[in-house]
Protein backbone atom coordinates (compact mmCIF):
# COMPACT_ATOMS: atom_id res chain seq x y z
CA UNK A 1 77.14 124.65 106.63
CA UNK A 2 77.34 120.54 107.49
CA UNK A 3 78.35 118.46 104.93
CA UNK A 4 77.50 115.06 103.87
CA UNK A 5 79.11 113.43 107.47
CA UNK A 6 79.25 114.32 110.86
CA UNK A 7 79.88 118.19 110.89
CA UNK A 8 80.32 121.34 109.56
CA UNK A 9 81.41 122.93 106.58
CA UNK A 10 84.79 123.89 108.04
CA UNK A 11 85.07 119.62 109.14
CA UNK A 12 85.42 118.05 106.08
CA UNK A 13 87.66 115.92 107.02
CA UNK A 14 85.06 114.91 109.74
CA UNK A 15 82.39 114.91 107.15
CA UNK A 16 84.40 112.41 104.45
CA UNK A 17 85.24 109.93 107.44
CA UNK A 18 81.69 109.63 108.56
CA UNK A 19 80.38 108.78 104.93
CA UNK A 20 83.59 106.17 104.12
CA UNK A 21 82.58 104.80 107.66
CA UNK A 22 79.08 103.90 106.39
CA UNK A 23 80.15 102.49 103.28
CA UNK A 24 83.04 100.42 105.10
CA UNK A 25 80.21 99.49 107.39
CA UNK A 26 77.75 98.35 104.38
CA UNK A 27 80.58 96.40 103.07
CA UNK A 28 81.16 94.77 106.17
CA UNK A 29 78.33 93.84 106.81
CA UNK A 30 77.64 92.06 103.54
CA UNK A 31 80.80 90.48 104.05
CA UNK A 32 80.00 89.16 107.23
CA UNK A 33 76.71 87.86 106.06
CA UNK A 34 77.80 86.22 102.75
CA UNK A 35 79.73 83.45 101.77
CA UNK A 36 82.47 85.57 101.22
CA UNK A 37 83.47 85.28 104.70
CA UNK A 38 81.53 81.91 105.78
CA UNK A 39 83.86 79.72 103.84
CA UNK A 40 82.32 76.34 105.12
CA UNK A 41 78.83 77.45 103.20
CA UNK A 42 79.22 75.23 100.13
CA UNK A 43 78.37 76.52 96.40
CA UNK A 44 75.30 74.04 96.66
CA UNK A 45 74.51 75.05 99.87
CA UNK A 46 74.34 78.89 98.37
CA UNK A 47 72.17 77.78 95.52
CA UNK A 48 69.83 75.51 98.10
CA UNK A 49 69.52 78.78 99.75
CA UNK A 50 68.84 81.07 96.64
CA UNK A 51 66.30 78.61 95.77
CA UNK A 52 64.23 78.53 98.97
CA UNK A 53 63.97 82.05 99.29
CA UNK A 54 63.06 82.76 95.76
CA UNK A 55 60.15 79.63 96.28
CA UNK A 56 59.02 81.84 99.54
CA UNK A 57 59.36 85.44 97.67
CA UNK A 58 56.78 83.20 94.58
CA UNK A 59 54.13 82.34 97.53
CA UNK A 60 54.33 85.87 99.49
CA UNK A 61 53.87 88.08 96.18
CA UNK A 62 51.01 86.22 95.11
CA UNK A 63 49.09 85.63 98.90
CA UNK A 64 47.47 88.79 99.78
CA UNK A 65 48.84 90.79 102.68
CA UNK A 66 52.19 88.97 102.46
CA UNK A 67 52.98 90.35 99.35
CA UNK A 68 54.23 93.48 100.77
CA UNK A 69 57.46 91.10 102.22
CA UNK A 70 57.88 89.60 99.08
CA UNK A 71 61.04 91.21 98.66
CA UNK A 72 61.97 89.93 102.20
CA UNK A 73 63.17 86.83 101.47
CA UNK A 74 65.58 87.54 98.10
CA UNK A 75 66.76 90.51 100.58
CA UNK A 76 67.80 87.35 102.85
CA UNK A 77 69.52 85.03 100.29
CA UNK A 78 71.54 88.16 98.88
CA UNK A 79 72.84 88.84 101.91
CA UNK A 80 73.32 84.94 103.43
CA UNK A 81 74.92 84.04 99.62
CA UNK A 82 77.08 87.39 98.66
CA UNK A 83 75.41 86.12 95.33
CA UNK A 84 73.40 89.53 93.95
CA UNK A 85 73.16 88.55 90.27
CA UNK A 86 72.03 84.89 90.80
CA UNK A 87 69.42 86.13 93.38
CA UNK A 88 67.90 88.35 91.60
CA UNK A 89 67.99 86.05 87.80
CA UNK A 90 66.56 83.39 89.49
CA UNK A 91 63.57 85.45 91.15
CA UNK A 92 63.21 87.43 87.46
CA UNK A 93 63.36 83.96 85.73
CA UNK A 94 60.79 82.18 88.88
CA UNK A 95 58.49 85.51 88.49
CA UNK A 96 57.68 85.68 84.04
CA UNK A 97 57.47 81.72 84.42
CA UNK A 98 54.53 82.22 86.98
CA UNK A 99 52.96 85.13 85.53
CA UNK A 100 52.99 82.92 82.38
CA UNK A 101 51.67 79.51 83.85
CA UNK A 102 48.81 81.90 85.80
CA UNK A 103 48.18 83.87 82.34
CA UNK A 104 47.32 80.63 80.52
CA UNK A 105 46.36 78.35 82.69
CA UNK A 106 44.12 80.18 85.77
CA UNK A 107 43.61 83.94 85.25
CA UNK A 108 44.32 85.45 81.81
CA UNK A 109 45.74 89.20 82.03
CA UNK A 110 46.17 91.61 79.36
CA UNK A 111 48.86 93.26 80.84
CA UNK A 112 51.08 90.39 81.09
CA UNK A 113 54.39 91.77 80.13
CA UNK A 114 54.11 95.52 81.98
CA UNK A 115 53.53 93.16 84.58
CA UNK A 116 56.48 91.12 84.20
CA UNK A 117 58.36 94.08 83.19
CA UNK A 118 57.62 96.03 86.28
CA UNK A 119 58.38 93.25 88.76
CA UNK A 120 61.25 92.70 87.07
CA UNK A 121 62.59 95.89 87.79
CA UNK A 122 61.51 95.82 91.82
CA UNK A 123 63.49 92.89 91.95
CA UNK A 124 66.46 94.23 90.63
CA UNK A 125 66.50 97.45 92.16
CA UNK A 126 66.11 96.10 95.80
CA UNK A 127 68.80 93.37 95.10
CA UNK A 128 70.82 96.33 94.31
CA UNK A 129 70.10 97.94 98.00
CA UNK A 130 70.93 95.04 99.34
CA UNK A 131 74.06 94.21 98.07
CA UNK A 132 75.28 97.14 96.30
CA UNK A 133 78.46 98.50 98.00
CA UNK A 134 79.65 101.78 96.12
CA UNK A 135 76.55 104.30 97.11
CA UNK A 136 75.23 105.01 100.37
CA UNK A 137 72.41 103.24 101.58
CA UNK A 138 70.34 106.01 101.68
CA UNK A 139 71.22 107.18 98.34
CA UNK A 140 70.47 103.40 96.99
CA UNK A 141 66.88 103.69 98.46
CA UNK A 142 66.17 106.33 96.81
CA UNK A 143 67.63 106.04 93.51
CA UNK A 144 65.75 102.47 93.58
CA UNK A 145 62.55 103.97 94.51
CA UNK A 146 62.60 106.51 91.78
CA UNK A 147 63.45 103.86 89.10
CA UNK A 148 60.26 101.56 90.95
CA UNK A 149 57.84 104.91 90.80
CA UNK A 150 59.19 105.16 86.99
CA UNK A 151 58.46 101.57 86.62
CA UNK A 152 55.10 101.83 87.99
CA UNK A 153 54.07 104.80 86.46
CA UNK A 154 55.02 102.74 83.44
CA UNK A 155 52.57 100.11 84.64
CA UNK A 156 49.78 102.70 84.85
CA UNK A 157 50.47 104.30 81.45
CA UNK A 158 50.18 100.80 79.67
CA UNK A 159 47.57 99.36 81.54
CA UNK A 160 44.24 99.09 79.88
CA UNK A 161 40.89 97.35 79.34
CA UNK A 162 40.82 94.03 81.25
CA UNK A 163 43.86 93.83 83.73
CA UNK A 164 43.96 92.32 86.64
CA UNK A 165 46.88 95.88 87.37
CA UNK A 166 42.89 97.72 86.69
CA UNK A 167 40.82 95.50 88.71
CA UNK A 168 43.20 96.16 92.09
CA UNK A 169 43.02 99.96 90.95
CA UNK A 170 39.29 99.59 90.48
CA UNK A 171 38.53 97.60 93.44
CA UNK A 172 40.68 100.17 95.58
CA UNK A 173 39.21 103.71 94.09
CA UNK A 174 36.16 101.64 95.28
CA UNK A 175 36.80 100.92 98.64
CA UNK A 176 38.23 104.55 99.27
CA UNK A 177 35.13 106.18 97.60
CA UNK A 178 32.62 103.61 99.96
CA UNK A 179 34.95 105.52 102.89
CA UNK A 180 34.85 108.54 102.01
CA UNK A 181 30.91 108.27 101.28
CA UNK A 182 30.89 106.61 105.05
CA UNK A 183 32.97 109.56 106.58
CA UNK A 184 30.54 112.15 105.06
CA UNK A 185 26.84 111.24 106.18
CA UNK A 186 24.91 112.52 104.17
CA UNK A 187 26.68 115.33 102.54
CA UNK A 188 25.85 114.69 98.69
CA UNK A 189 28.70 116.99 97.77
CA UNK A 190 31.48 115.40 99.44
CA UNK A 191 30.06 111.80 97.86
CA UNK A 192 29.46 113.46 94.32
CA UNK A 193 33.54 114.61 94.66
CA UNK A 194 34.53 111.50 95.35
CA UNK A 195 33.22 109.22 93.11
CA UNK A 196 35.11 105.75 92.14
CA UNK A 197 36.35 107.01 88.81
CA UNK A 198 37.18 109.97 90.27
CA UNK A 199 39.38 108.55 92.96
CA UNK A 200 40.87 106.72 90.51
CA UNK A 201 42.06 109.59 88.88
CA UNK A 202 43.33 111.06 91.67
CA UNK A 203 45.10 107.89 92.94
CA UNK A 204 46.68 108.16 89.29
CA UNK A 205 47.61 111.65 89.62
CA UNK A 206 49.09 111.80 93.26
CA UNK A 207 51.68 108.78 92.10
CA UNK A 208 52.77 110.54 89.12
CA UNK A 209 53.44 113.35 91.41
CA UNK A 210 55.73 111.85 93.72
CA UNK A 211 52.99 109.22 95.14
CA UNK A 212 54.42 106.24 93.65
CA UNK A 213 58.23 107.03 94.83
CA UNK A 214 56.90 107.21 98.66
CA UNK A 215 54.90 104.28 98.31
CA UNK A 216 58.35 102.47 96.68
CA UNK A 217 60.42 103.73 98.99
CA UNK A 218 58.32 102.50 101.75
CA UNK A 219 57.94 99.15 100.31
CA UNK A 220 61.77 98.62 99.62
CA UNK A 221 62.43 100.38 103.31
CA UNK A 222 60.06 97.75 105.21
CA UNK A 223 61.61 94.88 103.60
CA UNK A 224 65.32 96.03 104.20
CA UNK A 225 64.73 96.49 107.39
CA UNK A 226 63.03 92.96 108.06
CA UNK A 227 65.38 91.75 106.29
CA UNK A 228 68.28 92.59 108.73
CA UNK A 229 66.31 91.98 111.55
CA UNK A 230 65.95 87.87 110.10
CA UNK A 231 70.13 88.14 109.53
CA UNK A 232 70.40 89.45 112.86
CA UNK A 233 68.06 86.24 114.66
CA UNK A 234 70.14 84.23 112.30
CA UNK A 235 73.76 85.31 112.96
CA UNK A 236 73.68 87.56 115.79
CA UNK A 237 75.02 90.60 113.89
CA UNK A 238 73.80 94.00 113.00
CA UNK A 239 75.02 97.36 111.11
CA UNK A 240 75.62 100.03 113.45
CA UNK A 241 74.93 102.95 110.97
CA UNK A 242 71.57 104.16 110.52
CA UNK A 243 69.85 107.40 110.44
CA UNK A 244 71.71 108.41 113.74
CA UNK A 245 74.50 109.49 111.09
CA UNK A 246 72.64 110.44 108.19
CA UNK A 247 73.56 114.09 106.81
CA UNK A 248 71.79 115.04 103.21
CA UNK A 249 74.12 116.93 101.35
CA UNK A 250 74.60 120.45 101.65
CA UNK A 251 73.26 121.20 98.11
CA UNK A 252 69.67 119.09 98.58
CA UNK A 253 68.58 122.51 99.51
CA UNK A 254 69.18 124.13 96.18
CA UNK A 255 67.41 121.04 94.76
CA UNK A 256 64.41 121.30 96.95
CA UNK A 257 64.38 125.34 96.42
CA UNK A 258 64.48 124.71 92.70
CA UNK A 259 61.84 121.93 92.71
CA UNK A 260 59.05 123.83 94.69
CA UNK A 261 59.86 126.87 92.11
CA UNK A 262 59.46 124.92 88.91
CA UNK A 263 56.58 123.31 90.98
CA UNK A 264 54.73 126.46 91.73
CA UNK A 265 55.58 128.07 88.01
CA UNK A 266 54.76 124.82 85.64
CA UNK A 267 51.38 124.56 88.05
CA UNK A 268 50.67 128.32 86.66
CA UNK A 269 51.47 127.86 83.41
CA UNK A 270 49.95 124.41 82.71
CA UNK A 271 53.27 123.02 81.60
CA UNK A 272 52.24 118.99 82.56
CA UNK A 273 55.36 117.41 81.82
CA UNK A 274 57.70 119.67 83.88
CA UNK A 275 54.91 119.75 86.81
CA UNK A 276 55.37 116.09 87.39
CA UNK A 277 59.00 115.85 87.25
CA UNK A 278 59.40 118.95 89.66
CA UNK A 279 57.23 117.45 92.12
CA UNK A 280 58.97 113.89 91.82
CA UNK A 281 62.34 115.86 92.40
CA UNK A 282 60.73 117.65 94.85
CA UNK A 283 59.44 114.51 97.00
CA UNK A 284 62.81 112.92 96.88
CA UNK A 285 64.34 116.11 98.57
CA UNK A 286 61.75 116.11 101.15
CA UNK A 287 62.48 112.52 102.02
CA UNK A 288 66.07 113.40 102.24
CA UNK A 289 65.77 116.47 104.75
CA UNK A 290 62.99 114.04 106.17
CA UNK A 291 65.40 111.28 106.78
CA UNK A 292 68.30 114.11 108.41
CA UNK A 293 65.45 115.37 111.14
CA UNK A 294 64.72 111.61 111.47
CA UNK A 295 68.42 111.55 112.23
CA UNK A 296 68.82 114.45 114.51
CA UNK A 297 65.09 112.72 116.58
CA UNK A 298 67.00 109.32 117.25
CA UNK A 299 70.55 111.20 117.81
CA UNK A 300 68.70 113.16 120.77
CA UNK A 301 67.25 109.87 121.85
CA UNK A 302 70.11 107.84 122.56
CA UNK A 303 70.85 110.43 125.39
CA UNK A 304 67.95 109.18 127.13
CA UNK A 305 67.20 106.14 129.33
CA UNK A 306 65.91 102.89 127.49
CA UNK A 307 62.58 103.53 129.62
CA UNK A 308 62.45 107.06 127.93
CA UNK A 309 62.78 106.24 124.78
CA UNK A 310 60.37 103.46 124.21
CA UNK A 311 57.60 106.40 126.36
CA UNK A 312 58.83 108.97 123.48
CA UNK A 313 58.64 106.33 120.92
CA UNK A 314 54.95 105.70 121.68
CA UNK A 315 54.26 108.92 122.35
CA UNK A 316 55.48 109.60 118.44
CA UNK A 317 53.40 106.86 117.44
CA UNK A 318 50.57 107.63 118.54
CA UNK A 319 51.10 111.32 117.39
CA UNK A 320 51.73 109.86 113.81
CA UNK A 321 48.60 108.30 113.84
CA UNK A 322 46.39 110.92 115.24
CA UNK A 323 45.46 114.23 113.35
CA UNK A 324 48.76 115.78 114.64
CA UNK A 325 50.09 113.57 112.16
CA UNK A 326 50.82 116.32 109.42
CA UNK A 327 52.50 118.50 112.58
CA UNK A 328 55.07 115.99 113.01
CA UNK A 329 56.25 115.26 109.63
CA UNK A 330 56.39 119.30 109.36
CA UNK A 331 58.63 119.72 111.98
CA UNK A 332 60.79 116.60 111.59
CA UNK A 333 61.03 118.19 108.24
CA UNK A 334 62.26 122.03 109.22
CA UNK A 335 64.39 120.21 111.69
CA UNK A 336 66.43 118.55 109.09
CA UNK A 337 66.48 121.63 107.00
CA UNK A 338 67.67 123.74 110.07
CA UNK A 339 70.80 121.46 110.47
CA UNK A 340 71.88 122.87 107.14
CA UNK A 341 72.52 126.21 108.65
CA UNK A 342 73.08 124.67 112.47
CA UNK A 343 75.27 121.71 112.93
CA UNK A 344 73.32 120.23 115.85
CA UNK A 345 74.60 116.59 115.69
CA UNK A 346 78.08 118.26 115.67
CA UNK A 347 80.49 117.60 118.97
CA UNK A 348 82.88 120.45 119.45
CA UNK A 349 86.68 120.02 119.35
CA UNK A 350 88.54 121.23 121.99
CA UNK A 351 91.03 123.62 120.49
């Protein structure tokens, strides 16, 4: 059975060096980025730094489509500064003095401090993937997307009345219920089902359920990665770990046996509570073994011509955004729970 590295059960010796290698890479890499190793960037200089890309992070989380790379730039001055604590104080600090100046003096909002509490938590967590050094990358991700779904469902629970946290909600069950109503003709079922207040329900229910840690870990994922692609225009330098060598754990399948069980048994019985946390539990193991056939996709590609694997590329995109979309992610999935059993990333060893 592979373990947590490149091989087998009967490697671990393989298995330990593969996952030290990715954490000696991660610290390298943050070394090479941040002042620690850049010895003519001045303290001042650091701060000038911190404070720009806090100023841009401000502007991008409150101007529409940009605020999905709000976390972008702090992502930038962690890794440029090797300063993690300042970066993210001074964003937490920049953020509840804006909410507060907006509250009183431009759009009042009843949910001021879930607000503030909940971006305060974003921040931290993806300062944490970026310059956290002890965990895994992967494992970082994830464990900051669960705390940001937590957070959010937070958000949800102790939003009410007048927010503008409701009015985005609102205005969004809105939109999808318009589309839906579009996508159906005339069928007065199908627009009856899907009403705005229903939708909004729904939208509620699906992030409780694992909804809101996809949705984090997508957000935290997009701006890591834009984030190294800036460093690498910058400085010319670039990890060379990534999914390629990802391997989930050997005992992720226990968890994701478990989790569909309790899933399947608290949906019978009407036990709520234990439903949602079994299918939060749940969607983080599916990411995992989502992330290992993700793995074992690119390993297979880098045997292939450049040519070939920007066809295959678009071939997979345009696959992931067709109906065949659900097909994929199935099969990307069973692949990385098939490498449990078959170590296909493995190289034999000549005896």
């Amino acid at each position: 059975m592979p373990q947590e590295g490149e091989g087998s059960s009967g490697e671990n010796g393989m298995n330990a060096g593969v996952s030290m290698d990715e954490k000696a890479e991660d610290r390298k890499m943050f070394q090479s980025y941040s002042g620690e190793t850049l010895s003519e960037v001045s303290r001042g200089g650091n701060y000038a730094v911190i404070a720009v890309c806090v100023l841009l992070s401000m502007i991008f989380m409150k101007t529409g489509l940009l605020s999905f790379f709000f976390l972008m730039p702090l992502g930038y001055a962690v890794l440029a500064t090797g300063s993690v604590w300042i970066t993210f104080f001074a964003a937490a600090a920049a953020n509840m003095v804006l909410s507060l100046v907006l509250h009183f003096h431009a759009a009042p909002d009843n949910g001021l401090w879930t607000n503030i509490f909940y971006f305060t938590v974003i921040l931290f967590m993806f300062n944490w993937i970026m310059g956290g050094r002890n965990l895994r990358t992967a494992y970082r991700l994830i464990a900051a997307s669960a705390a940001g779904a937590f957070a959010f469902i937070f958000l949800i629970m102790n939003n009410s009345g007048d927010t503008g946290f409701n009015k985005v909600l609102a205005e969004t069950s809105e939109l999808l219920a318009s589309m839906f109503a579009s996508s159906s003709g005339n069928n007065a079922a199908i627009q009856q089902a899907f009403t705005p207040e229903r939708v909004l329900e729904l939208i509620k229910s699906i992030s409780i359920r694992g909804g809101a840690v996809i949705s984090m870990l997508f957000v935290f994922f997009l701006n890591r990665q834009l984030t190294l692609t800036a460093m690498w225009l910058v400085k010319k330098q670039k990890s060379e770990f990534g999914l390629v060598k990802f391997f989930t754990p050997p005992y992720a399948i226990w968890v994701l046996s478990g989790a569909l069980a309790a899933v399947l048994l608290s949906a019978s019985l009407k036990i709520q509570t234990i439903e949602i946390l079994s299918w939060n539990v749940l969607t983080v193991s599916v990411i995992l073994f989502l992330a290992q056939g993700a793995g074992i996709v690119m390993h297979f590609f880098t045997r292939f011509t450049p040519v070939i694997r920007i066809l295959a590329s678009v071939v997979i995109m345009f696959m992931m955004l067709s109906p065949l979309c659900t097909i994929v992610i199935a099969a990307v999935l069973i692949l990385g729970i098939a490498e449990i059993w078959l170590p296909i990333r493995v190289k034999k060893v000549e005896s």
